[in-house]
Protein backbone atom coordinates (compact mmCIF):
# COMPACT_ATOMS: atom_id res chain seq x y z
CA UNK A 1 185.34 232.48 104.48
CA UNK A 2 188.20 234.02 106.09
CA UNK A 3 187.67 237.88 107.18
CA UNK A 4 190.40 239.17 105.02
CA UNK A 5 189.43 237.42 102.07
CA UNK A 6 185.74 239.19 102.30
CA UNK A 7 185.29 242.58 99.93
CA UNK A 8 182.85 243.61 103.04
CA UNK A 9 184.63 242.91 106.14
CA UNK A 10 182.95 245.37 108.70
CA UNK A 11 179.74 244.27 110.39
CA UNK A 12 176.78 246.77 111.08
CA UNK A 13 174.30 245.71 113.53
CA UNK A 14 171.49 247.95 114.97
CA UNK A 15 168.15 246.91 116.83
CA UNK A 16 164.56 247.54 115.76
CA UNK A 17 160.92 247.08 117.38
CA UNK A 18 159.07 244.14 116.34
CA UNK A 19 156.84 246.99 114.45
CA UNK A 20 159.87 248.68 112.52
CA UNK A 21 160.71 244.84 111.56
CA UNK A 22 157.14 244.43 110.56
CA UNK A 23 157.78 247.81 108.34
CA UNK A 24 161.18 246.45 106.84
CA UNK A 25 159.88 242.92 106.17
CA UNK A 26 156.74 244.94 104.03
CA UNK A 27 159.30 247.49 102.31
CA UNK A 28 161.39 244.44 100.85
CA UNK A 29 158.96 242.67 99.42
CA UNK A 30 157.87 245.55 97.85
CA UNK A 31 160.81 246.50 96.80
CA UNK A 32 160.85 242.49 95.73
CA UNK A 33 164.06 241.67 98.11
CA UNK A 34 164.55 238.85 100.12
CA UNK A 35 167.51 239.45 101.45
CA UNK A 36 167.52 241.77 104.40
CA UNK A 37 171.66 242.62 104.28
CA UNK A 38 171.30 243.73 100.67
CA UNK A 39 168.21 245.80 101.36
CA UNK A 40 170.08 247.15 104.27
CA UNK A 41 173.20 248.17 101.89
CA UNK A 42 171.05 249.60 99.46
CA UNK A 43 168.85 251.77 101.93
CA UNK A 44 171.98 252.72 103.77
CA UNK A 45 174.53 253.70 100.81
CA UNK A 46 172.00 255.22 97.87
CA UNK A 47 168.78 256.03 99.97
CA UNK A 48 166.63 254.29 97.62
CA UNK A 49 165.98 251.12 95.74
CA UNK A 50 165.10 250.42 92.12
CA UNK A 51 163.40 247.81 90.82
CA UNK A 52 162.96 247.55 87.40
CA UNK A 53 159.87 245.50 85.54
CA UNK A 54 161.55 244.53 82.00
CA UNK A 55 158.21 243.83 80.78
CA UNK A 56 157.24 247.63 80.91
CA UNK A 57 160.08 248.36 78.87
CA UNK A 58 159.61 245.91 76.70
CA UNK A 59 155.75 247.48 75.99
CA UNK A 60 157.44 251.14 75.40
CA UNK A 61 159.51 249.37 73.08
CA UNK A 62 156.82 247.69 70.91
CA UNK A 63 155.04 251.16 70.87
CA UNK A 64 157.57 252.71 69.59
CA UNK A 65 158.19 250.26 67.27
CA UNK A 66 154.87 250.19 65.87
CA UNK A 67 155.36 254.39 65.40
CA UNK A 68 158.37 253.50 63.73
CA UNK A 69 156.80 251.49 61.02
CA UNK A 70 153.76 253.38 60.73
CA UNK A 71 156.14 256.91 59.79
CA UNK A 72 158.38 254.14 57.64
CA UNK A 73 155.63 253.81 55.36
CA UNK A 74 154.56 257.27 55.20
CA UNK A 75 158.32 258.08 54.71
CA UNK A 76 158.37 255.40 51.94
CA UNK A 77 155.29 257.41 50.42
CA UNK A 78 156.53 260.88 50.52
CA UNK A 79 159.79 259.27 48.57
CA UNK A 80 157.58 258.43 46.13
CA UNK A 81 155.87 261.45 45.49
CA UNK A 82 158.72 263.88 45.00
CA UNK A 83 161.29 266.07 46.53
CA UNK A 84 158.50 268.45 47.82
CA UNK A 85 158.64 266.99 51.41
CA UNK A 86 162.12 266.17 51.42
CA UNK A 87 163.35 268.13 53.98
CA UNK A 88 160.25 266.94 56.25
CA UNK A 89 161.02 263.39 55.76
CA UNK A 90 164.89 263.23 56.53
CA UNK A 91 163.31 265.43 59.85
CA UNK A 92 161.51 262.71 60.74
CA UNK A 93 164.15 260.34 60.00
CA UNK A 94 166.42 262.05 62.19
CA UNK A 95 164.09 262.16 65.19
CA UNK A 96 162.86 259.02 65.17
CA UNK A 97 166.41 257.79 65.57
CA UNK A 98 167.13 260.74 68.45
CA UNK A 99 163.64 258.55 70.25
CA UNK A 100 165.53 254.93 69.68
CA UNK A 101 168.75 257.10 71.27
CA UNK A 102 167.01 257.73 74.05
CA UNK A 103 165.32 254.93 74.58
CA UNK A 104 168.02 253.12 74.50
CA UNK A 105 170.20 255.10 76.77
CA UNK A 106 166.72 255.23 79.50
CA UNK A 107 167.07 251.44 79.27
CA UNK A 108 170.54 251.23 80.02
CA UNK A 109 170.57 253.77 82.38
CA UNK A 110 167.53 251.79 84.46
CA UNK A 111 170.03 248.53 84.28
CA UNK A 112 172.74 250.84 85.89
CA UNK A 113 170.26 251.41 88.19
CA UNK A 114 168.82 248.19 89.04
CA UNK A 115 172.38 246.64 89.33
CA UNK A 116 174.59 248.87 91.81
């Protein structure tokens, strides 16, 4: 590829001991990285890397969602029973859809995250 058709087109290049390699090489695949420019870019430009495990999210998720039905059917019950609790229920209501808000916005947030 041609240098001025390259987004990145200035080269770094610094030297380590065979022990700070050894510590590099252990922090990528940690941080589950392979390649050594990328975890280089990341270190360099944010400090820190994220790496997200969907399947963790995906867990929170089902939790909640298994709160959410659960408080559906007592919801369903108190509309049954009367006006009495009402104003309790539409409370409810409300915050369980200010938790699906934020768990939504935490999970796009961590893709942000994960991708720059």
């Amino acid at each position: 590829m041609e240098k001025e058709n390259r987004k990145r087109d200035i080269q770094l290049v610094f030297r380590v001991t065979e022990d700070e390699k050894r510590l590099i090489r252990e922090k990528m695949r940690l941080a589950d990285m392979t390649h050594f420019r990328e975890y280089a870019r990341q270190m360099a430009t944010k400090g820190y890397i994220v790496n997200i495990d969907p399947t963790e999210m995906k867990n929170f998720a089902a939790e909640l969602q298994a709160i959410d039905v659960n408080i559906k059917q007592i919801l369903r019950h108190v509309d049954r029973v009367g006006a009495a609790y009402a104003a309790d229920a539409e409370d409810i209501r409300a915050r369980m859809v200010e938790n699906w808000d934020m768990v939504r916005g935490l999970l796009r947030e961590s893709l942000k995250l994960g991708r720059k």
